[in-house]
Protein backbone atom coordinates (compact mmCIF):
# COMPACT_ATOMS: atom_id res chain seq x y z
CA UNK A 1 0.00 0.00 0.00
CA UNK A 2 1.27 3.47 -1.33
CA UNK A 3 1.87 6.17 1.69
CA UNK A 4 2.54 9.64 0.85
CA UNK A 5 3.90 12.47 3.39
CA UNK A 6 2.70 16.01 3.10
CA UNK A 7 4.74 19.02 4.33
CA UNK A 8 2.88 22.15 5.93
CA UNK A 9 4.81 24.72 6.22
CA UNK A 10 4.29 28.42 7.74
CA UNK A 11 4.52 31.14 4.92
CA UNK A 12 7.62 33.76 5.93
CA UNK A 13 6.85 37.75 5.20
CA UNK A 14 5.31 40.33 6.40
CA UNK A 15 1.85 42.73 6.14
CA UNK A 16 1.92 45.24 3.07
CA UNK A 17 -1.68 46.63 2.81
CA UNK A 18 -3.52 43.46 1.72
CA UNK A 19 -0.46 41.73 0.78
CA UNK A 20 1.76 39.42 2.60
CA UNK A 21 5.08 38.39 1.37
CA UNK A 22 9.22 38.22 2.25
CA UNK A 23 11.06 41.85 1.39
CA UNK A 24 13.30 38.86 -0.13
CA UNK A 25 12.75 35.39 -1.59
CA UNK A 26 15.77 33.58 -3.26
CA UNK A 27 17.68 30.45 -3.34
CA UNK A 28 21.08 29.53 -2.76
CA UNK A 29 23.81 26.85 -3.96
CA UNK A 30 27.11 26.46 -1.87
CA UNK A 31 28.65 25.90 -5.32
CA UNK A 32 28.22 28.31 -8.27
CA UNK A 33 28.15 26.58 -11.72
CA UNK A 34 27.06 30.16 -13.61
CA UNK A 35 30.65 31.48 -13.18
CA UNK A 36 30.60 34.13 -15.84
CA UNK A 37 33.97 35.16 -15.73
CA UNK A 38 37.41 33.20 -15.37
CA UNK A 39 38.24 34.75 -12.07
CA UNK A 40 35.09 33.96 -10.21
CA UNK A 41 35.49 31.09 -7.79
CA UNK A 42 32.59 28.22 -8.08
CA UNK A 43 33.35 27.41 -4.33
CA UNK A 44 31.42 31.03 -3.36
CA UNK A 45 28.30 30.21 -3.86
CA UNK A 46 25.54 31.67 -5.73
CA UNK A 47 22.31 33.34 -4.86
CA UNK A 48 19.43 34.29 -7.31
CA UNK A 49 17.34 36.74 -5.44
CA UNK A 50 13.89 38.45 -5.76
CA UNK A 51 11.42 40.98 -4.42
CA UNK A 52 8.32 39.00 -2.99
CA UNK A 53 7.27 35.51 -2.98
CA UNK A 54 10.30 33.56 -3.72
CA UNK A 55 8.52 31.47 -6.74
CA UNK A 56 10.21 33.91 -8.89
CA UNK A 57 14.05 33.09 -8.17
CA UNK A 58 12.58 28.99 -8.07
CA UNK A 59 10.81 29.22 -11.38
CA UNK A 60 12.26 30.62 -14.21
CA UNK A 61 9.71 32.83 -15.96
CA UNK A 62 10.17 34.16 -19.55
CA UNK A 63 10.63 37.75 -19.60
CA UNK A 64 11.31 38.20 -15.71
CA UNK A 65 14.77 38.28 -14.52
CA UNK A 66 16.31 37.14 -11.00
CA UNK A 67 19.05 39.06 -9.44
CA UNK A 68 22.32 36.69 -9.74
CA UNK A 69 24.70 36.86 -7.26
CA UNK A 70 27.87 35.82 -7.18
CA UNK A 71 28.94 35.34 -3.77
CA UNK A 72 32.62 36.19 -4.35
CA UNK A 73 31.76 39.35 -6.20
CA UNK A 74 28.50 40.31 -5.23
CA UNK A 75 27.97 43.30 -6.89
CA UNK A 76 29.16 42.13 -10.64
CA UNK A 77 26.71 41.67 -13.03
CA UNK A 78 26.14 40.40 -16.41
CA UNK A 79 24.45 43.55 -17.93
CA UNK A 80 26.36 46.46 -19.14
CA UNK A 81 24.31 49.70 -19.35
CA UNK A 82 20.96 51.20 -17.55
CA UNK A 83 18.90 49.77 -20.93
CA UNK A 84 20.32 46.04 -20.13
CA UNK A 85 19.71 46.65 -16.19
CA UNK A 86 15.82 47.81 -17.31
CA UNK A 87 15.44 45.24 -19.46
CA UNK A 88 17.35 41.97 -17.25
CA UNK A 89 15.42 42.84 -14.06
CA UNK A 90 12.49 41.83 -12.16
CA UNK A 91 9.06 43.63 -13.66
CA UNK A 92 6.90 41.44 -11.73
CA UNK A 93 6.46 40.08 -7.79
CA UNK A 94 4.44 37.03 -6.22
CA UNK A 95 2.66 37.70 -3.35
CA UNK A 96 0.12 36.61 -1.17
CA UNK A 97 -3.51 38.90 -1.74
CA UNK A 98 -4.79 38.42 2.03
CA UNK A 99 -8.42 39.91 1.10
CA UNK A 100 -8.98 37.21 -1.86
CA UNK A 101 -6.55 34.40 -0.39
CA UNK A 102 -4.98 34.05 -3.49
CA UNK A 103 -1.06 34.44 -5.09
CA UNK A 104 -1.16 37.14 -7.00
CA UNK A 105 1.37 38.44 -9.68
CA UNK A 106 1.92 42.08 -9.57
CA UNK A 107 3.77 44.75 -11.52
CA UNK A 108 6.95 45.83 -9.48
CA UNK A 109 5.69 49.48 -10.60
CA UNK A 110 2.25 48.89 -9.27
CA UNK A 111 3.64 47.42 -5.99
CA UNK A 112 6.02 49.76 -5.04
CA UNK A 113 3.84 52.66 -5.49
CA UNK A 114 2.05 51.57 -2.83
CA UNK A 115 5.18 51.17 -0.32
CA UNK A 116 7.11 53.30 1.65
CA UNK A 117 10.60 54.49 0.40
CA UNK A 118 12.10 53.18 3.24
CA UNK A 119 11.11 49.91 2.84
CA UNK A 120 12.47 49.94 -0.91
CA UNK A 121 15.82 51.62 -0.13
CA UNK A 122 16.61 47.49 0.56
CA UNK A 123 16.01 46.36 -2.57
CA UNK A 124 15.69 49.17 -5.25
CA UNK A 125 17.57 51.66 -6.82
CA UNK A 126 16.02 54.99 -8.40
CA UNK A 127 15.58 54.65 -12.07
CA UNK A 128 16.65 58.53 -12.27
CA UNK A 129 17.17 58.28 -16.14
CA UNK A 130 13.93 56.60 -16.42
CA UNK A 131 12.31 59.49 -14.52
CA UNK A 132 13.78 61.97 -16.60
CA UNK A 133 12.48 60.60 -19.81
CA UNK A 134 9.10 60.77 -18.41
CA UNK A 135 9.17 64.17 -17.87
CA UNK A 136 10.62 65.44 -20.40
CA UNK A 137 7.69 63.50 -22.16
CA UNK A 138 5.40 65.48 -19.80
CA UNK A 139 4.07 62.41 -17.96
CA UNK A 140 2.72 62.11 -14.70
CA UNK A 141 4.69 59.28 -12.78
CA UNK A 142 5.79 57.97 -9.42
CA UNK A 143 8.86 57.28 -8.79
CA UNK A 144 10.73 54.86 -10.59
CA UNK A 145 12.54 51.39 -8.88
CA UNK A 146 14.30 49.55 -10.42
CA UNK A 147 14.79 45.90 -7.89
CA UNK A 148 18.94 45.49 -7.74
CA UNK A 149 19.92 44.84 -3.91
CA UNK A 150 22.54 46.68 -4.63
CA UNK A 151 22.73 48.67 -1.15
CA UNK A 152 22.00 45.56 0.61
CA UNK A 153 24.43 43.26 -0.88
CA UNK A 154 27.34 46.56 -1.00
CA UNK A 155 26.71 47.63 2.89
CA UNK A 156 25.39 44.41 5.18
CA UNK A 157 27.10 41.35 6.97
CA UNK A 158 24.56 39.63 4.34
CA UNK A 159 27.06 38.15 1.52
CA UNK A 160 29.39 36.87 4.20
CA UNK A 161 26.38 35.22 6.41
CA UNK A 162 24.68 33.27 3.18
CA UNK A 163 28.16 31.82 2.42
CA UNK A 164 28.65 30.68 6.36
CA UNK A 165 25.13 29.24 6.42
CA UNK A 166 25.89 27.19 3.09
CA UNK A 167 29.05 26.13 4.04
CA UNK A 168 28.18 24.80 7.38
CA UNK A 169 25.13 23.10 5.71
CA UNK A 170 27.83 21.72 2.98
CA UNK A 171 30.49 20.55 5.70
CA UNK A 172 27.51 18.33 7.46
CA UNK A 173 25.84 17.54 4.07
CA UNK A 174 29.83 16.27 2.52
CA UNK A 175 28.27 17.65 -0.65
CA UNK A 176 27.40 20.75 -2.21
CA UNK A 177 23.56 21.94 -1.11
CA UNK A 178 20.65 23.83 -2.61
CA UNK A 179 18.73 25.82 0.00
CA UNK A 180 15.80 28.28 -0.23
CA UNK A 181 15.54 31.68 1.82
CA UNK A 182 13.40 34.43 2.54
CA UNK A 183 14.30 38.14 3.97
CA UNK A 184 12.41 40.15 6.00
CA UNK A 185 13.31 43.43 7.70
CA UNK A 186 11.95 45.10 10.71
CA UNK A 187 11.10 48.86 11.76
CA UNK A 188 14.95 49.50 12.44
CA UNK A 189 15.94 48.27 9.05
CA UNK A 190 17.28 44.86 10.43
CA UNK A 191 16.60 41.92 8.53
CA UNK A 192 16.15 37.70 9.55
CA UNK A 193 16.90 35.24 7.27
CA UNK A 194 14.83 32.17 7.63
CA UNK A 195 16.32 28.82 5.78
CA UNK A 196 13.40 27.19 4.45
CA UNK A 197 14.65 23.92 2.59
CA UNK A 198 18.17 22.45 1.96
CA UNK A 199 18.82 19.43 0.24
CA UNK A 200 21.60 18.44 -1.97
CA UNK A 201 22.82 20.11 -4.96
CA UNK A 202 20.91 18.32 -8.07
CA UNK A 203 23.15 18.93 -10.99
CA UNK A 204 22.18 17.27 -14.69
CA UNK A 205 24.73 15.26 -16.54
CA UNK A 206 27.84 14.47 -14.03
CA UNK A 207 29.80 11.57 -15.74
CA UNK A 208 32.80 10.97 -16.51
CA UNK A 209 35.51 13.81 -17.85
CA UNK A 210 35.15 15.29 -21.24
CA UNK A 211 38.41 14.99 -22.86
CA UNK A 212 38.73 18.59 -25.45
CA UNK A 213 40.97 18.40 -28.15
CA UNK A 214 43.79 20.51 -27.78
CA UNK A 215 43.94 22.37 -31.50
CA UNK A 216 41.14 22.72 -34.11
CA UNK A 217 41.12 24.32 -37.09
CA UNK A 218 39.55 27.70 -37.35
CA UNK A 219 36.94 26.72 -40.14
CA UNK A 220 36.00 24.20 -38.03
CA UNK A 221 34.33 26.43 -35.03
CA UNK A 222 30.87 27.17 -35.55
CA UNK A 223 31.53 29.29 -32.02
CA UNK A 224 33.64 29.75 -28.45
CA UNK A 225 33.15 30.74 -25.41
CA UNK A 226 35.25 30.64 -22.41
């Protein structure tokens, strides 16, 4: 006879208006395979990070973006200029609609109209350039966010206390885990991290070595990457 085991588990956040959700959902792995660059170390750790209900950084979602984080050099990203930042962000947050107990997806704009600056200064940076197109356009507009973490990730203990809690989880686990995380922060402006699963790192197709050869002729590479 079949059993089956079901996990209950309290949601972590906090009250907005009618919503509830984490300032910060993400997930974690104590060892990075999206190095982008050949002097990041895979041994840091990687985060992907977003504003709300952490279904976002679980779930890849076509035309939403997750804030990568490379542990050893937090602050490096892939995008190059304000248009690539726009466009590679998060537009859209999960969260829990309280009055209809339902999850709801809403537009970062729409959502952080409706919250105090303080409580963005965590997450978002000003879209200043955005802000000026807008009025030179003569449009009426809030102001503009734009969900980085960069002030977060630049000026807390927070990059160095993900990579102790992985490692620890790692050095018990004898194998590289995958954990998931929420954020929340208080009236003061500090935050609590609450580890909400760990398990071990799933990775598709270990096996054995590849063996590269060493030369090939140019007319022979379709492309290259490092």
């Amino acid at each position: 006879e079949e059993q089956m085991a079901i996990l209950v588990q309290r949601v972590s956040g906090s009250y907005h208006g009618k919503y509830f959700y984490p300032t910060i959902g993400g997930v974690g792995v104590s060892y990075n395979t999206y190095v982008w660059e050949s002097n990041m170390n895979p041994e840091a750790g990687m985060l992907r990070m977003v504003y709300g209900l952490g279904t976002r950084a679980v779930d890849r979602i076509e035309g939403d973006y997750a804030r990568i984080v490379a542990l050893d050099k937090p602050i490096l990203r892939t995008s190059i200029n304000n248009q690539d930042l726009r466009q590679f962000s998060q537009h859209d947050a999960d969260v829990l609609d309280v009055e209809e107990n339902v999850i709801k997806s809403i537009s970062v704009r729409d959502i952080t109209g409706a919250v105090q600056d303080t409580q963005l200064e965590y997450v978002a940076t000003r879209d200043f350039e955005l802000e000026n197109r807008l009025r030179e356009m003569g449009r009426s507009f809030n102001k503009e966010w734009l969900i980085t973490f960069d002030d977060f990730l630049k000026n807390s203990s927070f990059v160095n206390t993900m990579q102790t809690i992985m490692k620890t989880l790692e050095k018990v686990y004898r194998y590289p885990v995958d954990i998931e995380f929420t954020v929340n922060f208080d009236q003061q402006g500090d935050y609590r991290i609450n580890l909400l699963q760990c398990r071990p790192l799933q990775v598709y197709g270990l096996g054995g070595e590849a063996k590269l050869p060493e030369a090939i002729d140019d007319c022979k590479i379709f492309f290259k990457a490092e």
